[in-house]
Protein backbone atom coordinates (compact mmCIF):
# COMPACT_ATOMS: atom_id res chain seq x y z
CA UNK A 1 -17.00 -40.03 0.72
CA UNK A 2 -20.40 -37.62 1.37
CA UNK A 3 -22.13 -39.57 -1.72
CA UNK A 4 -20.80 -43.24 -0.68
CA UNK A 5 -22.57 -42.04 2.40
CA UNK A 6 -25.97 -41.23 0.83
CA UNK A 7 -25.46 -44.00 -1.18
CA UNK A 8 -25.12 -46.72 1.92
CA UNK A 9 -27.87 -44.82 3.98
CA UNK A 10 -30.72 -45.05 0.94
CA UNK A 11 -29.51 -48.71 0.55
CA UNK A 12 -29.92 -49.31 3.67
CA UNK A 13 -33.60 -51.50 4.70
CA UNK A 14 -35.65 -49.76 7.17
CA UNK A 15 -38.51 -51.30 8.94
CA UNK A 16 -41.19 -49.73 6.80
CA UNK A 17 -40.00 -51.02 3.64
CA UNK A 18 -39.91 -54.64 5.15
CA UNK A 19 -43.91 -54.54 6.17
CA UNK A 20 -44.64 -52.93 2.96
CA UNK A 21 -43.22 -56.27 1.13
CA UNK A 22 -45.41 -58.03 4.35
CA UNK A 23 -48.21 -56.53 2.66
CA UNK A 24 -47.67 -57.13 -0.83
CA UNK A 25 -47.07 -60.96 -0.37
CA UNK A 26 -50.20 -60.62 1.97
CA UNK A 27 -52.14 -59.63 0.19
CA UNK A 28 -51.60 -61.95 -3.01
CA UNK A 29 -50.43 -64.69 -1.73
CA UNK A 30 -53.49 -66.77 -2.27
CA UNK A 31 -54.71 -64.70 -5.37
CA UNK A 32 -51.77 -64.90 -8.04
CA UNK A 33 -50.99 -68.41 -7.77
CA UNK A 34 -49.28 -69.48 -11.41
CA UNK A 35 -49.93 -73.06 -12.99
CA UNK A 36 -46.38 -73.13 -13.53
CA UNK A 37 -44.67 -71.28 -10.53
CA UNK A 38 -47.44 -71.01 -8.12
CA UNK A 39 -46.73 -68.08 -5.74
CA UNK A 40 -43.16 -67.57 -6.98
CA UNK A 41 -44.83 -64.15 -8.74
CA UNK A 42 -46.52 -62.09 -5.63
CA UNK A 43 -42.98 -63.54 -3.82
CA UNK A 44 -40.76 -61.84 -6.76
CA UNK A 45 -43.73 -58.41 -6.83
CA UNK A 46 -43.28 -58.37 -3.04
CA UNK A 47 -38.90 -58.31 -2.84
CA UNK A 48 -39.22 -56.02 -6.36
CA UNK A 49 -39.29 -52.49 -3.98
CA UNK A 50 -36.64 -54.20 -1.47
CA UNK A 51 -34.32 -55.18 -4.18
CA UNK A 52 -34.52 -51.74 -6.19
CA UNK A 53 -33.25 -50.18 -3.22
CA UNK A 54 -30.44 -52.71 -2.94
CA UNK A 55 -29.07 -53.20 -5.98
CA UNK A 56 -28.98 -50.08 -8.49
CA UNK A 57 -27.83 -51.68 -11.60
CA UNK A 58 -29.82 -52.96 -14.18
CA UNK A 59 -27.80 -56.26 -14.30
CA UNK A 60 -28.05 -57.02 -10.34
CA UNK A 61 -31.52 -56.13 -10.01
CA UNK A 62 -32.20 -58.17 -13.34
CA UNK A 63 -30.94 -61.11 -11.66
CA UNK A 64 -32.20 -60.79 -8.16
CA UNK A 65 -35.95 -60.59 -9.79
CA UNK A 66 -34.76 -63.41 -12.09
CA UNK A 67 -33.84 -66.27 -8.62
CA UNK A 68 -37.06 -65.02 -7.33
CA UNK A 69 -39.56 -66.08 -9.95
CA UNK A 70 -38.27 -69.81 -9.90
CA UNK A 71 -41.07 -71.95 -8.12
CA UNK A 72 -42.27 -71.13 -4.76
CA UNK A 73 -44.97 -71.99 -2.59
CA UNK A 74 -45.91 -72.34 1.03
CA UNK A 75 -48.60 -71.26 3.64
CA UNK A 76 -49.10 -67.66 3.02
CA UNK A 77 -49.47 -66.78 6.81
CA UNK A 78 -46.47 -68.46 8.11
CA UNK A 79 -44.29 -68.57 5.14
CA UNK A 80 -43.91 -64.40 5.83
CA UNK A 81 -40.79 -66.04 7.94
CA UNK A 82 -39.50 -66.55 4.80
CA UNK A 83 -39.30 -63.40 3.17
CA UNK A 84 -38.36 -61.87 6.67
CA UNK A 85 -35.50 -64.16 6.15
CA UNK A 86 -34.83 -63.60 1.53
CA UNK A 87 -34.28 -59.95 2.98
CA UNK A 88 -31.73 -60.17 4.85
CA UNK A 89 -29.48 -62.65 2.82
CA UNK A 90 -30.24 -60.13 0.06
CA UNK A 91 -29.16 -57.17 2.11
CA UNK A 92 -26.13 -59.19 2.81
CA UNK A 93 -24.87 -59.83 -0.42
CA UNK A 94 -25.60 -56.35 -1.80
CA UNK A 95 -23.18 -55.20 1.08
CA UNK A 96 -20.57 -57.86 -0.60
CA UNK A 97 -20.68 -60.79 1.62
CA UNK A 98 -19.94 -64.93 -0.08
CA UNK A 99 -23.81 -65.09 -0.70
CA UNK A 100 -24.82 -66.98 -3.58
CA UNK A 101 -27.85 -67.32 -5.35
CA UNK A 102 -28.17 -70.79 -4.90
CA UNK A 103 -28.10 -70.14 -1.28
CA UNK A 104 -30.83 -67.87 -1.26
CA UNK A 105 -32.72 -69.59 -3.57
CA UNK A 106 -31.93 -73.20 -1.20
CA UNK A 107 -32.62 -71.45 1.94
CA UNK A 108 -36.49 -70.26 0.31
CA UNK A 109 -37.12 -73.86 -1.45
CA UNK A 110 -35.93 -75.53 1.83
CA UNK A 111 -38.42 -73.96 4.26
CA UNK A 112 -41.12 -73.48 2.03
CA UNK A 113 -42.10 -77.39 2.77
CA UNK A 114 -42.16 -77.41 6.73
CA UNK A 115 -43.43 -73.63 6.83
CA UNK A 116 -46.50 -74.65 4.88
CA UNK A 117 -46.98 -77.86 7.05
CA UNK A 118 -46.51 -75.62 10.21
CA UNK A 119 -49.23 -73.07 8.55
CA UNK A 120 -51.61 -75.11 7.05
CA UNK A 121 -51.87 -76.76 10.89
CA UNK A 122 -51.71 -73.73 12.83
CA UNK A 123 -53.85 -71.54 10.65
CA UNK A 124 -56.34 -73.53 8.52
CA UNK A 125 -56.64 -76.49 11.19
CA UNK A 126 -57.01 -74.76 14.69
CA UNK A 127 -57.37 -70.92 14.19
CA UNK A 128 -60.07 -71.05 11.25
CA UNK A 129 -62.12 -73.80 13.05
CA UNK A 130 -61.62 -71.79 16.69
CA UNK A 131 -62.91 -68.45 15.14
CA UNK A 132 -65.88 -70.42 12.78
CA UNK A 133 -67.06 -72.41 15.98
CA UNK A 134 -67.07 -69.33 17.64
CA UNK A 135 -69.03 -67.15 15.95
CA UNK A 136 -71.35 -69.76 13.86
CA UNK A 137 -73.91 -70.09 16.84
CA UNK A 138 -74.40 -66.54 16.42
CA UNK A 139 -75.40 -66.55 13.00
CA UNK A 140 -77.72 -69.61 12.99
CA UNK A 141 -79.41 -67.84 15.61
CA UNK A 142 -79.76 -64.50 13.21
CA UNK A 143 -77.17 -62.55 14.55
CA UNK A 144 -75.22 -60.33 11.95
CA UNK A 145 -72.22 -60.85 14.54
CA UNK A 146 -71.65 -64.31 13.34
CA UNK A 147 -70.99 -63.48 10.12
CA UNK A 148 -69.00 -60.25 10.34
CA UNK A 149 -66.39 -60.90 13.20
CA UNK A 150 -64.83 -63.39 11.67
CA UNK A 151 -64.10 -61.65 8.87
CA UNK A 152 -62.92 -59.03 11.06
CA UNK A 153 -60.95 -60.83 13.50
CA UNK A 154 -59.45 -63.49 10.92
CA UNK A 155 -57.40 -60.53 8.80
CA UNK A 156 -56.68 -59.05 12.11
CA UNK A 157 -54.40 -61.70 13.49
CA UNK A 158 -53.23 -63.45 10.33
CA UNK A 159 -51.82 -60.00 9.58
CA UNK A 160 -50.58 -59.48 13.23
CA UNK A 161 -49.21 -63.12 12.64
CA UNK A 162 -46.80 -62.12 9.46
CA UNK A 163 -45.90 -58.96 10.99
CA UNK A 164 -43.96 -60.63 13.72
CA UNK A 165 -42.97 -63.25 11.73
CA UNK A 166 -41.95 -61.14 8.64
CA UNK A 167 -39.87 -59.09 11.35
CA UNK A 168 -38.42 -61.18 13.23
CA UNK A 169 -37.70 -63.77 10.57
CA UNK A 170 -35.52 -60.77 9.06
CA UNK A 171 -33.91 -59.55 12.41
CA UNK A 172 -32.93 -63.13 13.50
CA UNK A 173 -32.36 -64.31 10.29
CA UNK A 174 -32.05 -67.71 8.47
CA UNK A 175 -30.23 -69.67 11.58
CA UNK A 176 -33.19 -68.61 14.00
CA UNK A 177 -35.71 -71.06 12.00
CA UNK A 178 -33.08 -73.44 10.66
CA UNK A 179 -32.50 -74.35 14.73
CA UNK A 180 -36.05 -73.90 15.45
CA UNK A 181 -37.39 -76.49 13.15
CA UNK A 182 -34.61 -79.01 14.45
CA UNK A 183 -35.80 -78.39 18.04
CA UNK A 184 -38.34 -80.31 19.91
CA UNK A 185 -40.57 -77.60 19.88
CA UNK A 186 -41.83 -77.16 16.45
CA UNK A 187 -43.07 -80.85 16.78
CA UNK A 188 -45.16 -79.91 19.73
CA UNK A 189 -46.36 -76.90 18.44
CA UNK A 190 -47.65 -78.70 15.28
CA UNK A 191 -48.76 -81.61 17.30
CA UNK A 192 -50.99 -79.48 19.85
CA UNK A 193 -52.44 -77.46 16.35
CA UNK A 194 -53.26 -80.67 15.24
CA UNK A 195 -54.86 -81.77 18.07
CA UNK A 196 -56.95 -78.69 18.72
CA UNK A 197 -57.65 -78.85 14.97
CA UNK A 198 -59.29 -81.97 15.30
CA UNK A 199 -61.40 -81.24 18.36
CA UNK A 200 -62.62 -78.12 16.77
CA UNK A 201 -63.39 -80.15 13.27
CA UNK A 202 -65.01 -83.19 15.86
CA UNK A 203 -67.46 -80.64 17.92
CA UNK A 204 -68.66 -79.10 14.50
CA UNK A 205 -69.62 -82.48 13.12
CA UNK A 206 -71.56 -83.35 16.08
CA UNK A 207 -73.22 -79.75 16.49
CA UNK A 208 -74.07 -79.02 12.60
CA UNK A 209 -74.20 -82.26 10.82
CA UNK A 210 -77.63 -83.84 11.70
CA UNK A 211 -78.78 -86.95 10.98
CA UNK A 212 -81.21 -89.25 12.19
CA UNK A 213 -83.43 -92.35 10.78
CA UNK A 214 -87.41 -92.59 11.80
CA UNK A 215 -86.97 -96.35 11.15
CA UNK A 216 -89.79 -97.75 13.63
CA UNK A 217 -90.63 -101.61 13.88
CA UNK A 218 -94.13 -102.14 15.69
CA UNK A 219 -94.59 -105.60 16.86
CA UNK A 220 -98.29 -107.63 17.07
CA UNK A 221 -97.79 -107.24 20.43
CA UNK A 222 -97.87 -103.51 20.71
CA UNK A 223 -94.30 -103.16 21.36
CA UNK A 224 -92.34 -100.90 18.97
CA UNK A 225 -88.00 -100.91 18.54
CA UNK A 226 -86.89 -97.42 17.53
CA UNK A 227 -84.26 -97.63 15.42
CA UNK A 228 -82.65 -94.06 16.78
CA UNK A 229 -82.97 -95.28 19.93
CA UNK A 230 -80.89 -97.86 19.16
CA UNK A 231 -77.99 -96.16 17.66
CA UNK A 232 -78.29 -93.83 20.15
CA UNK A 233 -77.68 -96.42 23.13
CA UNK A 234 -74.66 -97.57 20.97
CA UNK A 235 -72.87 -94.16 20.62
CA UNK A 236 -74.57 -90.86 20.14
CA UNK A 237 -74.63 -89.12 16.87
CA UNK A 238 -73.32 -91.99 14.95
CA UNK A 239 -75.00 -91.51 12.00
CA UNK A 240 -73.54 -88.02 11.58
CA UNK A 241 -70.20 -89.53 12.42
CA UNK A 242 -70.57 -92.11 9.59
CA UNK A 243 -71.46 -89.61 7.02
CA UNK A 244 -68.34 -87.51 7.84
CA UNK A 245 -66.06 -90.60 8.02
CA UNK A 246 -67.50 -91.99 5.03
CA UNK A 247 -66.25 -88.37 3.01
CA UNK A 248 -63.38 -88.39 4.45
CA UNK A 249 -62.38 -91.82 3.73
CA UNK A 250 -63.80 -90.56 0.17
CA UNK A 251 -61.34 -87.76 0.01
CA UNK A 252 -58.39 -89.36 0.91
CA UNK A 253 -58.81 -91.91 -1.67
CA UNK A 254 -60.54 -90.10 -4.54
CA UNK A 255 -59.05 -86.38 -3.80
CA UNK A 256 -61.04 -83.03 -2.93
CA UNK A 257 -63.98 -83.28 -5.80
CA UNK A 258 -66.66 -81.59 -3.90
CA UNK A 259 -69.00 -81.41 -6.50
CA UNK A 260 -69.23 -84.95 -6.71
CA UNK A 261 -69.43 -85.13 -3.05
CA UNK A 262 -72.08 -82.68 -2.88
CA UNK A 263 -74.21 -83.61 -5.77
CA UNK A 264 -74.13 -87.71 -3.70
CA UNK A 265 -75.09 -86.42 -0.75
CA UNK A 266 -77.91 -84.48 -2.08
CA UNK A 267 -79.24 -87.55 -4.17
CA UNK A 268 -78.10 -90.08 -1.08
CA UNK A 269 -80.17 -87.98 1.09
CA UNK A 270 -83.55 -87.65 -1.70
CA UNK A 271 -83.58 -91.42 -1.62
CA UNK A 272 -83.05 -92.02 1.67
CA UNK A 273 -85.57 -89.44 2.47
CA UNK A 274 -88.06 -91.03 0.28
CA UNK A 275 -87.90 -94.66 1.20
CA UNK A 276 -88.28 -92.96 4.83
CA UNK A 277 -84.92 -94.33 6.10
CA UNK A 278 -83.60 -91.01 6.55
């Protein structure tokens, strides 16, 4: 009975060794991507420490790291909800209970879709445009500030951000976000990230993308039309907002190949430049 006892209490999954597989995900989430399984191997390095606590022979642990490098990838932010979540189902069946690995291996391919949509909207659409629109009048003015703070600040709460997630997912486990994403409020919460996304993405366009024609007609009379004038009546900054619409029209048709799209621009804006349109 005294070493069943040591046995259950080393077996058991304390808070510390949940954030350390926070950090190991974390921290190569983005970095050990496989052509074949994408993220599936920082996902399988960051359950390897939970898992050798859990299951102690070689043919349990062989086949836990074995349903963990199938394919996996999601937002690597947001999808610390799912690990939270792997955790606990794997605590559960090492203490006996009817969990399969199919089911853990469903549960993980099953949120990884919506989890990535919810992170890719909350953290690359609204938070990474909030802190760069921030901080980028700083540095075009010289400040070192503008360059440093987000780099600073953007760790700070993307790590705050899986903490509570990683936690929580594991606490409430998998029927907490199974119920969540069914609810109303997901939708709203994506929606307003979206929203605030676009705003953000709109008021850099207008504040760092300049461009303007010095197109002037000049009349017999005396009289001259100004071109910029013009356009400027119409709506204000619409050449800028042409240029971005005309990329992004370009990369929703064509795909993200931003060499291409830099090297035109550069050689749109030589010609244009030359002729004395732009």
């Amino acid at each position: 009975m005294g070493n069943n006892k040591i046995e259950n209490s080393t077996n058991k999954i304390t808070k510390k060794d949940v954030t350390k597989s926070m950090w190991i995900y974390y921290a190569g989430a983005e970095l050990s991507n496989s052509y074949e399984r994408l993220q599936s191997l920082v996902f399988c390095a960051s359950m390897t420490p939970i898992l050798k606590k859990l299951y102690k022979t070689d043919e349990e642990l062989s086949a836990a790291l074995k349903r963990h490098l199938v394919f996996f990838n999601t937002e690597g932010i947001i999808g610390a909800v799912i690990q939270g979540i792997t955790i606990s189902m794997e605590e559960q069946k090492a203490k006996g209970e009817d969990i399969t690995d199919d089911a853990i291996t469903g549960i993980k391919t099953g949120l990884m879709g919506p989890l990535a949509g919810i992170g890719d909207a909350i953290i690359w659409a609204a938070l990474m445009p909030i802190l760069i629109s921030i901080f980028l009048p700083f540095a075009s003015n010289g400040s070192a500030m503008g360059g440093i703070m987000p780099l600073i600040l953007y760790p700070l709460i993307t790590i705050l951000i899986s903490y509570y997630l990683i936690h929580n997912g594991y606490t409430l486990g998998k029927k907490s976000v199974v119920s969540m994403l069914h609810g109303g409020k997901m939708k709203q919460i994506i929606f307003t990230a979206n929203v605030i996304g676009l705003i953000m993405m709109g008021a850099l366009s207008a504040s760092y993308v300049t461009i303007s024609t010095p197109l002037v007609f000049q009349f017999t009379s005396g009289t001259q039309i100004v071109i910029q004038d013009i356009l400027d009546s119409v709506v204000i900054g619409i050449l800028p907002l042409t240029a971005v619409f005309v990329i992004y029209t370009y990369l929703k048709k064509k795909g993200p190949n931003y060499n291409r799209i830099l090297l035109s621009v550069v050689v749109f804006s030589i010609i244009c430049s030359l002729l004395g349109i732009l």
